[in-house]
C-alpha atoms as a PDB file:
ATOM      1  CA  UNK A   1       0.000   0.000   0.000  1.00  0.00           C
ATOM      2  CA  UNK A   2       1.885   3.582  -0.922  1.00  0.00           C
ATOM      3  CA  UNK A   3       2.035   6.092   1.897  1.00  0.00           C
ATOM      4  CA  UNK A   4      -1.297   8.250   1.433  1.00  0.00           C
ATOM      5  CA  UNK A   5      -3.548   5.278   1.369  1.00  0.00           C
ATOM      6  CA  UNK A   6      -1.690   3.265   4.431  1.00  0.00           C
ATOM      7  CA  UNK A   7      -2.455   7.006   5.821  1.00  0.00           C
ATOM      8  CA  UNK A   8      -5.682   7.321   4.884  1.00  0.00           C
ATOM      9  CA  UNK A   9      -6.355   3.141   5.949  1.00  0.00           C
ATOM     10  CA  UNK A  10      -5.081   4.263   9.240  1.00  0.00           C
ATOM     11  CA  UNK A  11      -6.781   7.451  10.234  1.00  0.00           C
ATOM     12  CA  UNK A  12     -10.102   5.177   9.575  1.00  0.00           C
ATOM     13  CA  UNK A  13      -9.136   2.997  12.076  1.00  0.00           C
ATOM     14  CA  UNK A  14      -8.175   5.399  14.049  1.00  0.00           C
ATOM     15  CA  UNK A  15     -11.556   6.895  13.996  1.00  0.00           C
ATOM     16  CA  UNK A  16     -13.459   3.907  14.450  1.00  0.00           C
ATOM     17  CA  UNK A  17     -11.130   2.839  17.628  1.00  0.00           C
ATOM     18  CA  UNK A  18     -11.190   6.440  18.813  1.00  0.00           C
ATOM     19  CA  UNK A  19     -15.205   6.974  18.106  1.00  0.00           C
ATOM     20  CA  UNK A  20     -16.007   3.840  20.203  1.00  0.00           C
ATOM     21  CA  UNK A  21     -13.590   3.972  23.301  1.00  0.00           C
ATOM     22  CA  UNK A  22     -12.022   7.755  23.310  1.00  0.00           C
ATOM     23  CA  UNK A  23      -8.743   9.062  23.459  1.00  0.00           C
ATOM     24  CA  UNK A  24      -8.016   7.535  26.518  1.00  0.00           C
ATOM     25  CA  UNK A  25      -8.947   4.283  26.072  1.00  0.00           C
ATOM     26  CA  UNK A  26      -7.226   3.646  22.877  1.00  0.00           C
ATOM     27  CA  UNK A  27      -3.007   2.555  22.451  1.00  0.00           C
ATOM     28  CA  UNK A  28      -1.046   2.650  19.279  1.00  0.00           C
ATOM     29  CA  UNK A  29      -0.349  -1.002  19.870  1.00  0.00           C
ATOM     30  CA  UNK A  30      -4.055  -1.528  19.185  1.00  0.00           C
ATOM     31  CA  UNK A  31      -4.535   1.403  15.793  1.00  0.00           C
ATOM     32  CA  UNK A  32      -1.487  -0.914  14.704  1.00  0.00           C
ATOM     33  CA  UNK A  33      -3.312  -4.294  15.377  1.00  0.00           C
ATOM     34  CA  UNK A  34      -6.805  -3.103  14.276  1.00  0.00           C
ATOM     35  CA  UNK A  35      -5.049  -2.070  10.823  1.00  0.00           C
ATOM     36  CA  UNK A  36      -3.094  -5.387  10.082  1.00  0.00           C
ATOM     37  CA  UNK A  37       0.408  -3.188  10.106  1.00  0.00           C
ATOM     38  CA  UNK A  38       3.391  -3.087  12.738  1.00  0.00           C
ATOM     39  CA  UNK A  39       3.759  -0.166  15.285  1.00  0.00           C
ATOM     40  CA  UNK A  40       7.108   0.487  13.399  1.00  0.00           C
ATOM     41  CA  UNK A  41       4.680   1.543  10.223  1.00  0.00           C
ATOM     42  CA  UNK A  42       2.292   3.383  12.244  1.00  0.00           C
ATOM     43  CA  UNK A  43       4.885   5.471  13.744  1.00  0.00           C
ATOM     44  CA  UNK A  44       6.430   6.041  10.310  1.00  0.00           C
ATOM     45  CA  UNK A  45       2.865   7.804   9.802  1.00  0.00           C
ATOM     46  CA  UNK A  46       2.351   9.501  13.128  1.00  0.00           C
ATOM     47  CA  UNK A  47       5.054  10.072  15.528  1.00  0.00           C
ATOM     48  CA  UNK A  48       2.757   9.435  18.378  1.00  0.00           C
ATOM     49  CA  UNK A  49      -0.885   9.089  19.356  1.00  0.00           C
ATOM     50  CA  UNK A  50      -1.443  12.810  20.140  1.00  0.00           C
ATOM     51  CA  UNK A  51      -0.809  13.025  16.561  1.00  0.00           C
ATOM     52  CA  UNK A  52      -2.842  10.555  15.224  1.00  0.00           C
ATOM     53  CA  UNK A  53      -5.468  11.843  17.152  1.00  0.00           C
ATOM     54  CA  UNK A  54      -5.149  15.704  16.027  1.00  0.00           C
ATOM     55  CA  UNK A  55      -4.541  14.599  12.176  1.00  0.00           C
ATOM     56  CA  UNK A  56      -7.782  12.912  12.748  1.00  0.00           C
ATOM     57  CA  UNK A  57      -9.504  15.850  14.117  1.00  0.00           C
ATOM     58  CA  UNK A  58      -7.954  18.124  11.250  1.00  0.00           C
ATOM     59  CA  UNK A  59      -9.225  15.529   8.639  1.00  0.00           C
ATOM     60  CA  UNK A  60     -12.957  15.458   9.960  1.00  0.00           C
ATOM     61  CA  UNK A  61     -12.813  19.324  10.481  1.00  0.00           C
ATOM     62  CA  UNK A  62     -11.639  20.168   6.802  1.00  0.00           C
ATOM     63  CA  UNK A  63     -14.587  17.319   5.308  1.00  0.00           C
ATOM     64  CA  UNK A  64     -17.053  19.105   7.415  1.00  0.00           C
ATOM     65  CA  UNK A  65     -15.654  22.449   6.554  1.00  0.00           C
ATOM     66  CA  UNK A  66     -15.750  21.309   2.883  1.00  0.00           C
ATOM     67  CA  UNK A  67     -19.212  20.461   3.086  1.00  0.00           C
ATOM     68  CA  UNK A  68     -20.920  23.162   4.743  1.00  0.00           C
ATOM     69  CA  UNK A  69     -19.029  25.934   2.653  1.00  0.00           C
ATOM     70  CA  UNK A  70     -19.760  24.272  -0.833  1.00  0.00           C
ATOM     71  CA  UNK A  71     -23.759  24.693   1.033  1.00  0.00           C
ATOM     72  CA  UNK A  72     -23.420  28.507   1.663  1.00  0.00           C
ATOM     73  CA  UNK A  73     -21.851  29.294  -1.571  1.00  0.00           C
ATOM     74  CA  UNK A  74     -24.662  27.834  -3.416  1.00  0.00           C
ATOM     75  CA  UNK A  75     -26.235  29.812  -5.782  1.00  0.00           C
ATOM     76  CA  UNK A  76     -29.783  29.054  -5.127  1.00  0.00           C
ATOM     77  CA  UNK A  77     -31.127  31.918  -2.929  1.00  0.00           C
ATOM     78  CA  UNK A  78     -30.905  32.230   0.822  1.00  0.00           C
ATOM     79  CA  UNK A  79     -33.078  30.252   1.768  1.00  0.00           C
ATOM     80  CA  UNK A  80     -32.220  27.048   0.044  1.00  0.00           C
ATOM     81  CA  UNK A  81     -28.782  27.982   1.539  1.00  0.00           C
ATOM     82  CA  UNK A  82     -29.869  27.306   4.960  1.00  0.00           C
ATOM     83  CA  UNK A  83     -31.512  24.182   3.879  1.00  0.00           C
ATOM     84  CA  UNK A  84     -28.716  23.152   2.088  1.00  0.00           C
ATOM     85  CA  UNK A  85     -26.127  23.602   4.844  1.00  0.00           C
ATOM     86  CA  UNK A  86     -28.036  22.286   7.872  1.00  0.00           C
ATOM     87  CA  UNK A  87     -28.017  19.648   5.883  1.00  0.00           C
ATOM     88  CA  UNK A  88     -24.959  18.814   5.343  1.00  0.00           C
ATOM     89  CA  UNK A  89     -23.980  18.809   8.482  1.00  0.00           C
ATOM     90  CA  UNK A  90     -26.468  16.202   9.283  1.00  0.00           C
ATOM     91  CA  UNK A  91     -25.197  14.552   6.623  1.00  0.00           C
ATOM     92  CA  UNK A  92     -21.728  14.451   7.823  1.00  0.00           C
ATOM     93  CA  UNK A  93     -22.683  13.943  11.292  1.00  0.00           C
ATOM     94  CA  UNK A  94     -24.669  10.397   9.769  1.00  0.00           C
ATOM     95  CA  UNK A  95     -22.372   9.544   7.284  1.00  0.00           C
ATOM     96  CA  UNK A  96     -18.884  10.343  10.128  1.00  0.00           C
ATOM     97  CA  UNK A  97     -20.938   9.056  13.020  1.00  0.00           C
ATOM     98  CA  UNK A  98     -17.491   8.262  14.636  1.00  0.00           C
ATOM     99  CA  UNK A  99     -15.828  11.671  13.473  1.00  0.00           C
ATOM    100  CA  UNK A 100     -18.374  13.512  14.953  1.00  0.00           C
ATOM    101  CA  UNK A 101     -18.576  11.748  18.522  1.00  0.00           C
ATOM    102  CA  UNK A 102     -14.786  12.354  18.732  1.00  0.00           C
ATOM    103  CA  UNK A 103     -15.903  16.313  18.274  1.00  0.00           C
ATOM    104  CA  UNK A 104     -18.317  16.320  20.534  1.00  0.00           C
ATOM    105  CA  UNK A 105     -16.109  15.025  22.754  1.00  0.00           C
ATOM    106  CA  UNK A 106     -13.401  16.766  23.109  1.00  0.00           C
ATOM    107  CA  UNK A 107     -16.069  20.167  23.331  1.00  0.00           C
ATOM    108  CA  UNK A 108     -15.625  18.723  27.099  1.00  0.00           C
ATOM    109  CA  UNK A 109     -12.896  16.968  27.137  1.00  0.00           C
ATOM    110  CA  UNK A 110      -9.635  18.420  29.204  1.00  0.00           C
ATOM    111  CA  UNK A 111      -7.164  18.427  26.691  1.00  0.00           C
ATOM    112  CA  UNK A 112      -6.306  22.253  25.607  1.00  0.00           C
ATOM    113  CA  UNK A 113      -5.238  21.182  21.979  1.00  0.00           C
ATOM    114  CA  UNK A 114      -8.025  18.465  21.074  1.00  0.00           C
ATOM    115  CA  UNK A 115     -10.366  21.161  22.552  1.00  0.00           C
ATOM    116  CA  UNK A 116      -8.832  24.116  20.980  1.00  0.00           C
ATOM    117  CA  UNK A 117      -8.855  22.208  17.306  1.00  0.00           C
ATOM    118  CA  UNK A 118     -12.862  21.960  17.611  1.00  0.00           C
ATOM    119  CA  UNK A 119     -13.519  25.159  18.658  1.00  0.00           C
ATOM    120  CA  UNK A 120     -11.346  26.600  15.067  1.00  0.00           C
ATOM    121  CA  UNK A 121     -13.837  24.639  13.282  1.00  0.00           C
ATOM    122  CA  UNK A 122     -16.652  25.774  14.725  1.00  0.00           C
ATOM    123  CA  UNK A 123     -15.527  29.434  14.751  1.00  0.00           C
ATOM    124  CA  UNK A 124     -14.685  29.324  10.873  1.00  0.00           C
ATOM    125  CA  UNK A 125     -18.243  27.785  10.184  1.00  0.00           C
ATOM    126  CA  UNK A 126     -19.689  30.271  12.476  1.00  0.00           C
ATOM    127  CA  UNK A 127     -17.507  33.173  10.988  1.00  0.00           C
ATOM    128  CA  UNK A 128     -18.690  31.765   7.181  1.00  0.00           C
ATOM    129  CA  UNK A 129     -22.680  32.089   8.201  1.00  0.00           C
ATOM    130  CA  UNK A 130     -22.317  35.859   9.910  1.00  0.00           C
ATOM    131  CA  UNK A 131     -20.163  37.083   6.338  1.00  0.00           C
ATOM    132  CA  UNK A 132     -23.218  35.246   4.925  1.00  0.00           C
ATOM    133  CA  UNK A 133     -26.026  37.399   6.725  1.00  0.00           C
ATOM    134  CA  UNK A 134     -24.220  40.745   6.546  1.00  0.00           C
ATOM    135  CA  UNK A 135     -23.861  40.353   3.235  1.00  0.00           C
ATOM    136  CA  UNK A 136     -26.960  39.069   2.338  1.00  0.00           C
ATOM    137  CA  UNK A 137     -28.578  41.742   4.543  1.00  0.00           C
ATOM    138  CA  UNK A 138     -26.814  44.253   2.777  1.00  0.00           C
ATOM    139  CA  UNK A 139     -26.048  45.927   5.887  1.00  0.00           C
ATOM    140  CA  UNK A 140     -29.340  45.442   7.549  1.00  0.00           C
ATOM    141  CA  UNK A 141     -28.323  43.298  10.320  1.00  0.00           C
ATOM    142  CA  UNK A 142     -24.492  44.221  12.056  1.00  0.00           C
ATOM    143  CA  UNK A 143     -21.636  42.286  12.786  1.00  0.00           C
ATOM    144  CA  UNK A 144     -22.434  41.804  16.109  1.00  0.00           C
ATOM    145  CA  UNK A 145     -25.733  40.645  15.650  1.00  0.00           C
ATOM    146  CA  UNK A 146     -24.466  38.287  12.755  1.00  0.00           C
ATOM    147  CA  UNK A 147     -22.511  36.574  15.114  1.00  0.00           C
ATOM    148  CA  UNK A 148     -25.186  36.252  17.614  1.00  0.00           C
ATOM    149  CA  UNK A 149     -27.342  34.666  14.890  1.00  0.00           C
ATOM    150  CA  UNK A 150     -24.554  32.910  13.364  1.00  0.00           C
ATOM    151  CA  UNK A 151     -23.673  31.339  16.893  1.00  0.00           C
ATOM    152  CA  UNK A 152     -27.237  29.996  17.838  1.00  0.00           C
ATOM    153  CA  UNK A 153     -27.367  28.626  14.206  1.00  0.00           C
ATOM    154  CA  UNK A 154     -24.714  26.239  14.651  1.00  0.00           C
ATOM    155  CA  UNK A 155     -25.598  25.445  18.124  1.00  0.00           C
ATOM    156  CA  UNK A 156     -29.375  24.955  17.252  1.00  0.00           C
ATOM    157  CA  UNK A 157     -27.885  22.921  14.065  1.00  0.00           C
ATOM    158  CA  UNK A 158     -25.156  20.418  15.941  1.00  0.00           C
ATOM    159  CA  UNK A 159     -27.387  20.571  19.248  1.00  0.00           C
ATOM    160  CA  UNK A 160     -30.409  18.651  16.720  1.00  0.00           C
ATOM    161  CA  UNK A 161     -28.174  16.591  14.453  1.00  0.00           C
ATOM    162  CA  UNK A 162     -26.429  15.187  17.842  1.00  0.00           C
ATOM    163  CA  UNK A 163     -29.954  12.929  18.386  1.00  0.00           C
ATOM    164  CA  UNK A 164     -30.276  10.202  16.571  1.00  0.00           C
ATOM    165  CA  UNK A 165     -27.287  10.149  14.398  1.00  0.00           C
ATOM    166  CA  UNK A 166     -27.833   8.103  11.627  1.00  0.00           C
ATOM    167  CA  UNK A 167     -31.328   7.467  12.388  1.00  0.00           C
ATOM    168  CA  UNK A 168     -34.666   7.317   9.561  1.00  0.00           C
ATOM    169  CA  UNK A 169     -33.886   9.451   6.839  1.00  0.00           C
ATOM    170  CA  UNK A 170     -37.460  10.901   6.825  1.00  0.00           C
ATOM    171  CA  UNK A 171     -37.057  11.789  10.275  1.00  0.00           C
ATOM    172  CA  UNK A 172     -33.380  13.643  10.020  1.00  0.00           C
ATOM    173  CA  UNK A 173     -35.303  15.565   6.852  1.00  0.00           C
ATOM    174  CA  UNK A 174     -38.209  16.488   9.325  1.00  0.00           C
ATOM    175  CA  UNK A 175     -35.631  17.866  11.462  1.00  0.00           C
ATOM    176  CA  UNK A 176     -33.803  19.783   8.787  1.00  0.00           C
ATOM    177  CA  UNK A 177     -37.077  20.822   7.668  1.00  0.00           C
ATOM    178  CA  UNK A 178     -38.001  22.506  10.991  1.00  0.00           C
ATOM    179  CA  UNK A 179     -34.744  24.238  11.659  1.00  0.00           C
ATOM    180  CA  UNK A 180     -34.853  25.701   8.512  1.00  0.00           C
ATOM    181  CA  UNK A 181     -37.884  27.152   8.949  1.00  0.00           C
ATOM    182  CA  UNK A 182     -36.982  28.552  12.150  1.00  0.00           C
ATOM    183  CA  UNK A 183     -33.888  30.241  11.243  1.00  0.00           C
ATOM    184  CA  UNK A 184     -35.610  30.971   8.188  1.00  0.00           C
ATOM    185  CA  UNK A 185     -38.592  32.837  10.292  1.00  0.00           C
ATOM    186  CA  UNK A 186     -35.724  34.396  12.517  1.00  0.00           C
ATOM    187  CA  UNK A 187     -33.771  35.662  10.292  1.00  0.00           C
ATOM    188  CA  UNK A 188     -35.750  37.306   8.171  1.00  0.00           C
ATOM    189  CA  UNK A 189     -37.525  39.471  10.792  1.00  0.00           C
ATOM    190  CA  UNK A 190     -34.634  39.750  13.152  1.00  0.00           C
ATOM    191  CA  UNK A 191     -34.760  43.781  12.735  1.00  0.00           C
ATOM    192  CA  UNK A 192     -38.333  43.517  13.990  1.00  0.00           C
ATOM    193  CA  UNK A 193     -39.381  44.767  17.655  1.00  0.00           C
END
């Protein structure tokens, strides 16, 4: 196997190993079992299991990332926008079930750097959806309150696609469905008293 598929071989075990037992519970004698390869080739990818673990984060961060920016630059009006990006996440959340329990939790967990890498992927998709509103407000809602909105949107968005992951597709669309038409609702008459 050449070097970015053994890489890309072992960050899926990784994540599957990781998703089920944590950080903690995990060795590099078992990613190196669990993938069929000696800890001398493991180590040849990843000089140690903080590693692993952050090029894991970084690759489920960028995928997500991907995904919900290729939503918001959509060119089929705002509102479809919305749709279009709540739903990818859900769709990433279902389809990296075991990426996406490793980000929720290190949200809690103690470690500065595993913490510190979810929190720049939330703050660039949060910073993405506020450029999106004061632009697409054309001024009519600030930066401040852009953020504001921007932060309860992916909150409301990761809070819902948390249940059930990988659950009845009919019943993630329902839920997509509804948030959309609450931020929908929200944002459009957010200048309202």
């Amino acid at each position: 196997m050449r070097g970015p598929e053994r890489r890309a071989q072992l960050l899926a075990v990784a994540r599957r190993l990781f998703g089920r037992s944590g950080f903690h519970g995990v060795s590099m004698d078992e990613v190196a079992r669990e993938a069929g390869v000696t800890k001398p080739i493991l180590y040849d990818h990843f000089d140690s299991k903080e590693e692993l673990y952050v090029a894991l984060l970084d690759a489920d961060a960028q995928e997500l990332e991907r995904q919900v920016r290729a939503a918001l630059a959509a060119h089929s009006g705002n509102r479809e926008r919305i749709r279009q990006s709540f739903q990818a996440y859900f769709d990433f959340v279902d389809e990296h079930a075991a990426g996406f329990k490793l980000f929720v939790q290190e949200t809690m967990g103690a470690d500065d750097v595993f913490r510190s890498k979810v929190q720049e992927v939330r703050d660039h998709i949060r910073g993405e959806v506020s450029d999106l509103i004061v632009r697409e407000s054309r001024g009519a809602v600030g930066r401040e309150d852009s953020d504001t909105v921007a932060l309860a949107l992916v909150g409301m968005v990761e809070t819902v696609a948390r249940r059930d992951p990988g659950g009845p597709k009919e019943r993630r669309k329902r839920a997509v469905d509804t948030l959309v038409r609450l931020a929908w609702r929200g944002i459009t008459r957010l200048n309202e008293p």
